[in-house]
C-alpha atoms as a PDB file:
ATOM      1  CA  UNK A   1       2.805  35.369   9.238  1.00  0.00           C
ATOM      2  CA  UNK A   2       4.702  36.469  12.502  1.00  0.00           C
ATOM      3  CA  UNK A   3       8.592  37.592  12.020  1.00  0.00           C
ATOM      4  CA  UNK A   4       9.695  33.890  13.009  1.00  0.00           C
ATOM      5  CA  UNK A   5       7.562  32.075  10.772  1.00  0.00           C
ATOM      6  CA  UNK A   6       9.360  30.686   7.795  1.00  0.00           C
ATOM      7  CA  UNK A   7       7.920  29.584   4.625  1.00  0.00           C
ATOM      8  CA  UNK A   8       9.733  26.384   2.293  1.00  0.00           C
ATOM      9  CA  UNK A   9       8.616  25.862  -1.093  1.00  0.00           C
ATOM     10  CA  UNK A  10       9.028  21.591  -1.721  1.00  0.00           C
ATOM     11  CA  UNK A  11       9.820  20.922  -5.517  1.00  0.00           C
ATOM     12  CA  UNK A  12       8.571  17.673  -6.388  1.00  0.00           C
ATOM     13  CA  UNK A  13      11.920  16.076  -9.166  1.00  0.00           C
ATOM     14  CA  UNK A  14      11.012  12.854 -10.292  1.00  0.00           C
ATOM     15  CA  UNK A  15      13.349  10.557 -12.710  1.00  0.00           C
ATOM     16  CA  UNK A  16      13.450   9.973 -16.079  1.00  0.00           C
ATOM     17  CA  UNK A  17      12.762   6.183 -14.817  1.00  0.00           C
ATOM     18  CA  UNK A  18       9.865   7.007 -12.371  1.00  0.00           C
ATOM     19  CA  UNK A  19       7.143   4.286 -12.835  1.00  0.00           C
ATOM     20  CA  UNK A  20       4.411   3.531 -10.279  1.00  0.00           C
ATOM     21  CA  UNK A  21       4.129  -0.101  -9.670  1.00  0.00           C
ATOM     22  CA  UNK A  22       1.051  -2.456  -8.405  1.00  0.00           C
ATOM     23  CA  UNK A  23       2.455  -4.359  -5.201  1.00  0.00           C
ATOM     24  CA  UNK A  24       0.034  -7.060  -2.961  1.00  0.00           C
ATOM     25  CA  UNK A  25       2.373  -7.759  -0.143  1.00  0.00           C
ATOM     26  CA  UNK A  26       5.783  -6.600   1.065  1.00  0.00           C
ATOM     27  CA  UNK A  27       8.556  -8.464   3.205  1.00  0.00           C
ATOM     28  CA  UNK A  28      11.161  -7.163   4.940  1.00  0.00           C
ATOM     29  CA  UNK A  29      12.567  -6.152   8.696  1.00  0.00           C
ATOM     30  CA  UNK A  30      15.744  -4.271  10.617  1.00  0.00           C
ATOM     31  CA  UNK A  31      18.553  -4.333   8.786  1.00  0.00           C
ATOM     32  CA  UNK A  32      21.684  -5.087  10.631  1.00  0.00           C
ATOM     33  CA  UNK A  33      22.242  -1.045  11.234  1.00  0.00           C
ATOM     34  CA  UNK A  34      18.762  -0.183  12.759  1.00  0.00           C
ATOM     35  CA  UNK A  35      16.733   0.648   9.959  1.00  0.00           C
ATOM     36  CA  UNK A  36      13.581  -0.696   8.412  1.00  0.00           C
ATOM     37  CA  UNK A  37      13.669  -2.217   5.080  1.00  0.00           C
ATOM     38  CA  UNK A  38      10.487  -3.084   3.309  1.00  0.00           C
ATOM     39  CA  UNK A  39      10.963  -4.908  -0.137  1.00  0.00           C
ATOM     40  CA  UNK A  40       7.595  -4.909  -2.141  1.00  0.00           C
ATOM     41  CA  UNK A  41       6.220  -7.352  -4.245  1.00  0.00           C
ATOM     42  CA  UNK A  42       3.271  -8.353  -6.442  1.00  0.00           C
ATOM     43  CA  UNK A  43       2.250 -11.854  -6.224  1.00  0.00           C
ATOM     44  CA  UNK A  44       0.976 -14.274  -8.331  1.00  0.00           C
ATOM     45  CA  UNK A  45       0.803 -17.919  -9.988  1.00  0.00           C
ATOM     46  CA  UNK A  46       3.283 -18.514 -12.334  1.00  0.00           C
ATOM     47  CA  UNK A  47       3.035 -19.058 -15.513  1.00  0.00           C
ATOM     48  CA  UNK A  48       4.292 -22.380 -17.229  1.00  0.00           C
ATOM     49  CA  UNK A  49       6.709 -22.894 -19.365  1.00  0.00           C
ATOM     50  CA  UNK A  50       5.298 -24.330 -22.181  1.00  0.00           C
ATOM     51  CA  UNK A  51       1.946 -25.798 -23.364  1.00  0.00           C
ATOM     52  CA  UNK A  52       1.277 -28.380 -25.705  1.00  0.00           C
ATOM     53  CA  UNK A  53      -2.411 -28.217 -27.277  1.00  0.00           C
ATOM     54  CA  UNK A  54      -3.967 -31.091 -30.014  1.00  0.00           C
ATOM     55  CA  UNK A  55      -5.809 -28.829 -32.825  1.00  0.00           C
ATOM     56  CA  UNK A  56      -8.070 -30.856 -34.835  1.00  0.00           C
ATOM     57  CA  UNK A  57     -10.035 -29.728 -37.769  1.00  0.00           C
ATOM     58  CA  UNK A  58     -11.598 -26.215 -37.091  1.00  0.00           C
ATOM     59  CA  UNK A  59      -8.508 -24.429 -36.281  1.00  0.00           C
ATOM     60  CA  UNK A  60      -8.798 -24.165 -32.466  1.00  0.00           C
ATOM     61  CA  UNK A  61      -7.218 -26.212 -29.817  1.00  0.00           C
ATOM     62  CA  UNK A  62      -9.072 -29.010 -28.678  1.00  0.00           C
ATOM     63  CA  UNK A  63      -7.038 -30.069 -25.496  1.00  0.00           C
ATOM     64  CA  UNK A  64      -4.236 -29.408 -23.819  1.00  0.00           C
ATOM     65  CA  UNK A  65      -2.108 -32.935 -23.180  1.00  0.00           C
ATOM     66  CA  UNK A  66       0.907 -31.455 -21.966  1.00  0.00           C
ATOM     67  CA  UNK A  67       2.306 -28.661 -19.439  1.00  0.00           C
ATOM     68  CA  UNK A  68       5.768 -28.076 -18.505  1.00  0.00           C
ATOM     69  CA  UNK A  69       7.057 -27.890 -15.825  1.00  0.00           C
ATOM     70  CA  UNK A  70       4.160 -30.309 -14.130  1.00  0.00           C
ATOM     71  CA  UNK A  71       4.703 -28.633 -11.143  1.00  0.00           C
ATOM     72  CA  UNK A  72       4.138 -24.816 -12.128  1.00  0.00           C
ATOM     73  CA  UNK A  73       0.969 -24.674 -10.173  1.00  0.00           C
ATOM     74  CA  UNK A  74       2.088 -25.506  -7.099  1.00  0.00           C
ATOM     75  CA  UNK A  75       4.724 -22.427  -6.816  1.00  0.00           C
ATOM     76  CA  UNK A  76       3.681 -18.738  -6.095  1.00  0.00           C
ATOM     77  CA  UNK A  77       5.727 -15.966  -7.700  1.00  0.00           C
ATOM     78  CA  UNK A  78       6.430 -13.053  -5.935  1.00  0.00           C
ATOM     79  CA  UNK A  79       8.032 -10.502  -8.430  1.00  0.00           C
ATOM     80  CA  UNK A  80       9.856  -8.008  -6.133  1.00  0.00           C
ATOM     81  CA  UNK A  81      10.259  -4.820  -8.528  1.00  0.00           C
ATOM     82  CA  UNK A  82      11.264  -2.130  -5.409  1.00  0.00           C
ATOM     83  CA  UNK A  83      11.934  -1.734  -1.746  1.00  0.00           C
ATOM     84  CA  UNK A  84      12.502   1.248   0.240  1.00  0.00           C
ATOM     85  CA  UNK A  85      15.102   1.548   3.508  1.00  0.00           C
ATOM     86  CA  UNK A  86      14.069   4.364   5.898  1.00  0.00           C
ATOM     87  CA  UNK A  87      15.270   5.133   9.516  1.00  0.00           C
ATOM     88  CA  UNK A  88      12.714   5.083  12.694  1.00  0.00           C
ATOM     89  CA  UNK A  89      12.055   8.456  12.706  1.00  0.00           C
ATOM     90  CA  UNK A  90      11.097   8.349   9.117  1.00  0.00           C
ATOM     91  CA  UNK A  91       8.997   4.955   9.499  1.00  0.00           C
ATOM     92  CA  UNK A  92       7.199   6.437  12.132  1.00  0.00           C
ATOM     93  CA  UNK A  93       6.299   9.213  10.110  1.00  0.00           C
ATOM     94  CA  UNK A  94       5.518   7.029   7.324  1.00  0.00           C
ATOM     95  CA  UNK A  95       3.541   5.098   9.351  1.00  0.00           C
ATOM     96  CA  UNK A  96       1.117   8.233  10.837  1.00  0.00           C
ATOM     97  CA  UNK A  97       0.817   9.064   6.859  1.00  0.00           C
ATOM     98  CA  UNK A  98      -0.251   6.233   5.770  1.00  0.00           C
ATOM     99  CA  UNK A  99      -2.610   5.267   8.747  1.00  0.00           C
ATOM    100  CA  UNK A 100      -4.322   8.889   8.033  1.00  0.00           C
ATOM    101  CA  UNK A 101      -5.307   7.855   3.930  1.00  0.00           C
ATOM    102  CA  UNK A 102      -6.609   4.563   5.358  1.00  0.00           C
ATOM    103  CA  UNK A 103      -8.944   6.175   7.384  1.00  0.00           C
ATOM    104  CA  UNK A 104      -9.764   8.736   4.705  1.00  0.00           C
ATOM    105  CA  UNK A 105     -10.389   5.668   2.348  1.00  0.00           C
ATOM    106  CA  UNK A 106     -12.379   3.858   4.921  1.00  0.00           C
ATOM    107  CA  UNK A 107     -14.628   7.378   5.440  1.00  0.00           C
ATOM    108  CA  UNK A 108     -14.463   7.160   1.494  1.00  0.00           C
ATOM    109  CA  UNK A 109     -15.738   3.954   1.021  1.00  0.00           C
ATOM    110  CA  UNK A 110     -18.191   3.839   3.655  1.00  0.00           C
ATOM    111  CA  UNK A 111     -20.004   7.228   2.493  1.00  0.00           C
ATOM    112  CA  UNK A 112     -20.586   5.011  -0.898  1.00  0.00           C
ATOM    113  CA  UNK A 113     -22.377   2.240   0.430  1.00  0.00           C
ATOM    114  CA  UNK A 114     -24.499   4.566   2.228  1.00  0.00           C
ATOM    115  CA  UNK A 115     -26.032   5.677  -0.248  1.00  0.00           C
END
């Protein structure tokens, strides 16, 4: 290490709340001052409200005969749990990170149908 080199030490503090979360999709743009803002979200059919099943004599449900609301399949829930906000510098950044583990994943994945 030459005189002008200088060595930092990054310490890794996570909260008490940290919690890694599945997402499928994200939304987002520029916000009004400049930066990008990236909301995350997994997505998924909803679930309905309430089911109504007829039982009949061996203790299972036979058919269902009602659903409520009708509609619930025709919706799409996107359950946004986090976002991040990060300048252009730091998107840019972000961006050359993440492109790098894609390709390692690619090379990853593509060694293990090789074989």
């Amino acid at each position: 290490m030459s005189g002008k080199e200088k060595v930092v030490h990054f310490k890794y503090l996570f909260a008490d709340d940290y919690n890694p979360v599945y997402v499928n999709g994200a939304h987002g743009g520029i916000s009004p001052q400049g930066e990008i803002v990236v909301n995350f979200y997994f997505e998924r059919r909803p679930l309905p409200y309430e089911e109504t099943y007829v039982f009949e004599g061996t203790g299972q449900p036979a058919r269902k005969t009602d659903v409520q609301p009708p509609d619930h399949e025709e919706n799409v829930i996107r359950y946004v749990s986090t976002g991040v906000v990060m300048n252009l510098e730091t998107a840019k950044l972000f961006h050359e990170w993440l492109g790098e583990h894609i390709m390692m994943l690619e090379q990853i994945r593509n060694e293990g149908t090789q074989r």
